[in-house]
C-alpha atoms as a PDB file:
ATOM      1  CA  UNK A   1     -20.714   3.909  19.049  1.00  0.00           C
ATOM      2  CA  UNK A   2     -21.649   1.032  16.835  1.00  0.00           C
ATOM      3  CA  UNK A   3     -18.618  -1.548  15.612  1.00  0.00           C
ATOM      4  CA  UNK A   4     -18.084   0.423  12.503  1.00  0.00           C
ATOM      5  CA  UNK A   5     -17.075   3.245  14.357  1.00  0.00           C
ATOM      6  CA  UNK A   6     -14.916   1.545  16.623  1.00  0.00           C
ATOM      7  CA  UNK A   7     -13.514  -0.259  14.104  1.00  0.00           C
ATOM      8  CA  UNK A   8     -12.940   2.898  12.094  1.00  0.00           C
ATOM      9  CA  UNK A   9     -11.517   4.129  15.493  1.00  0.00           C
ATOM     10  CA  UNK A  10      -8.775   1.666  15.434  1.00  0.00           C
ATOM     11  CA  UNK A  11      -7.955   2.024  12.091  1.00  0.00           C
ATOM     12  CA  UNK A  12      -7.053   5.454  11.993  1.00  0.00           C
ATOM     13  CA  UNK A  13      -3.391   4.845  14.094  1.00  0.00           C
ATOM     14  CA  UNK A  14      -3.011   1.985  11.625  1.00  0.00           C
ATOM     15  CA  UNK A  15       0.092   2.816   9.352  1.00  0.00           C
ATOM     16  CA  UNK A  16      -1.037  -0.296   7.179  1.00  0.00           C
ATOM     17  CA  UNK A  17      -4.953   0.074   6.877  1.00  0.00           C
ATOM     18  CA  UNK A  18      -6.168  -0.436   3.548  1.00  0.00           C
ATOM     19  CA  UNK A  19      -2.449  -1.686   2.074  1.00  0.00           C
ATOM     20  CA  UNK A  20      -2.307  -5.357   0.713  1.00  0.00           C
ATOM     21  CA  UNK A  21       0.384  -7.917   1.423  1.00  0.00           C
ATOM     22  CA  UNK A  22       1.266  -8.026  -2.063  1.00  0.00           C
ATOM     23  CA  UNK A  23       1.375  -4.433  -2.548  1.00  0.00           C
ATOM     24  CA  UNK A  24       4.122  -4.741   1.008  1.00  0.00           C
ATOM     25  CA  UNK A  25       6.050  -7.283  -0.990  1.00  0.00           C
ATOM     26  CA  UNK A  26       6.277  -5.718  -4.289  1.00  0.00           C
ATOM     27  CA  UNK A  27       7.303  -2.305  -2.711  1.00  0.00           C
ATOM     28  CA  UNK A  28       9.773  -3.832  -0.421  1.00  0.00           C
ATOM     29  CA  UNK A  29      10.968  -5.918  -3.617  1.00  0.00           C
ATOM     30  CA  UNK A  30      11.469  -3.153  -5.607  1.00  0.00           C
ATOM     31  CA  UNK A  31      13.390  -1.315  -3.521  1.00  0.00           C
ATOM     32  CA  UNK A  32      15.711  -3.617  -1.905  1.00  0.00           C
ATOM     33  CA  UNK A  33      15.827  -6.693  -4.245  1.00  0.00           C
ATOM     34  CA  UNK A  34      15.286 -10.823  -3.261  1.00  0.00           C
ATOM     35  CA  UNK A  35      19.123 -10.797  -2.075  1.00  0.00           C
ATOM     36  CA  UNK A  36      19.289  -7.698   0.167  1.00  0.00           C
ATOM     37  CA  UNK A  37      15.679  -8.819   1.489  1.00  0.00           C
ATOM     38  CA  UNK A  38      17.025 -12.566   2.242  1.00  0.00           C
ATOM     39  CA  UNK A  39      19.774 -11.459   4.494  1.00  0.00           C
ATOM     40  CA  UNK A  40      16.960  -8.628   6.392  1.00  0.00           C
ATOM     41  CA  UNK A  41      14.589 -11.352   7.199  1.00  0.00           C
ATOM     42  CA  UNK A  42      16.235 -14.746   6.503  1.00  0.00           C
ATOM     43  CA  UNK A  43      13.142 -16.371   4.739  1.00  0.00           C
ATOM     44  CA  UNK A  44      13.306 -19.093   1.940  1.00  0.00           C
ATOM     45  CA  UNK A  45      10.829 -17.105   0.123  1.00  0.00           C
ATOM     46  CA  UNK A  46      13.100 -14.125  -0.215  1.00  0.00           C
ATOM     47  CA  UNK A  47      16.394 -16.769  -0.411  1.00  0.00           C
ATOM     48  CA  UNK A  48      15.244 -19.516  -2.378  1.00  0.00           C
ATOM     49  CA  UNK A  49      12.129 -19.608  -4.128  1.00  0.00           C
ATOM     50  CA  UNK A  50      11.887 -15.872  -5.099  1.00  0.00           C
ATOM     51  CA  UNK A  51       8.571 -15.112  -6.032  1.00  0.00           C
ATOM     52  CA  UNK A  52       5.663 -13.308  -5.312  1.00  0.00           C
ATOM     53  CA  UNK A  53       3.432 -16.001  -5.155  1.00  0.00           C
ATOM     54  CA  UNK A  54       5.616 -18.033  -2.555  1.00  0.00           C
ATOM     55  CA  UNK A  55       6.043 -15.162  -0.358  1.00  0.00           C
ATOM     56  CA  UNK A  56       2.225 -14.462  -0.712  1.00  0.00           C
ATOM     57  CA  UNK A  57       1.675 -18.516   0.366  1.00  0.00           C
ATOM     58  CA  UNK A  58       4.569 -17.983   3.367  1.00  0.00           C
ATOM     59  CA  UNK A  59       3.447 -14.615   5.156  1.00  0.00           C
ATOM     60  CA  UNK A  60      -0.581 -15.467   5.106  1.00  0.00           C
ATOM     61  CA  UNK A  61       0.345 -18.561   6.952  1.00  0.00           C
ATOM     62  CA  UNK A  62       3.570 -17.295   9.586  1.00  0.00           C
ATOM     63  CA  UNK A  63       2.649 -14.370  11.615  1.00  0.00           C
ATOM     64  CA  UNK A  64       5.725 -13.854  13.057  1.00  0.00           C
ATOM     65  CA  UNK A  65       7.566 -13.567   9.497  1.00  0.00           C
ATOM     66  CA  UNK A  66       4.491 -11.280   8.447  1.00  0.00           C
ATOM     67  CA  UNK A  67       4.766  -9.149  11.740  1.00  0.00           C
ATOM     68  CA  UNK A  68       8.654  -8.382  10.576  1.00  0.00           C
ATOM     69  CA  UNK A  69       7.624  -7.721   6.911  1.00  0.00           C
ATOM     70  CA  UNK A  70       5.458  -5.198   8.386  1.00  0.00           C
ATOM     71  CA  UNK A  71       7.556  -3.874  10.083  1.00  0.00           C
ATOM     72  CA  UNK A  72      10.412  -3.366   7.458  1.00  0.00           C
ATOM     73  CA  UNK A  73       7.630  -1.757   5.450  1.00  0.00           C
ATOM     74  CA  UNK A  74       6.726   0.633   8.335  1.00  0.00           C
ATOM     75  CA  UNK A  75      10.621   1.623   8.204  1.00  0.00           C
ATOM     76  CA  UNK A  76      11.100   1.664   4.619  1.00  0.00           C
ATOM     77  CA  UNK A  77       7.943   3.911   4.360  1.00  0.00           C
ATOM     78  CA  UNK A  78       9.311   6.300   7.583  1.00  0.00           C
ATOM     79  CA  UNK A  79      12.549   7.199   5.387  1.00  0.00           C
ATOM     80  CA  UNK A  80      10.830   7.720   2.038  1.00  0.00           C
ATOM     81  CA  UNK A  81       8.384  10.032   4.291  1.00  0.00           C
ATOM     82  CA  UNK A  82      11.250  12.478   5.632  1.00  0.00           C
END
């Protein structure tokens, strides 16, 4: 196996291959709105300065905020799913 198949290997249990952090934000946005988001993950992004663009700036920089995002998204995406 060469690394593109073992990187293809990986990818394939990966519920967020191929899906951007904006696209993440703008879904989980849209269906919860700033306020309900701010009080699921207390962020200043989601409390404060609501905006894609600041949220964009906070999660590339703080894994540990983007690793709950994710995970919120994984949930949200679960329910729609059943």
């Amino acid at each position: 196996m060469d690394n593109k198949d073992l990187e293809a290997q990986k990818n394939i249990n990966n519920p967020l291959h191929g899906i951007k952090l904006e696209e993440i934000i703008v879904t989980l946005q849209e269906a919860y709105g700033w306020d309900k988001l701010g009080v699921m993950l207390n962020v200043n992004c989601f409390n404060k300065d609501q905006s894609i663009k600041s949220c964009l700036t906070f999660f590339r920089k703080t894994p540990w905020a983007r690793t709950k995002l994710e995970a919120m998204y994984i949930r949200y995406k679960n329910k729609q799913s059943k």
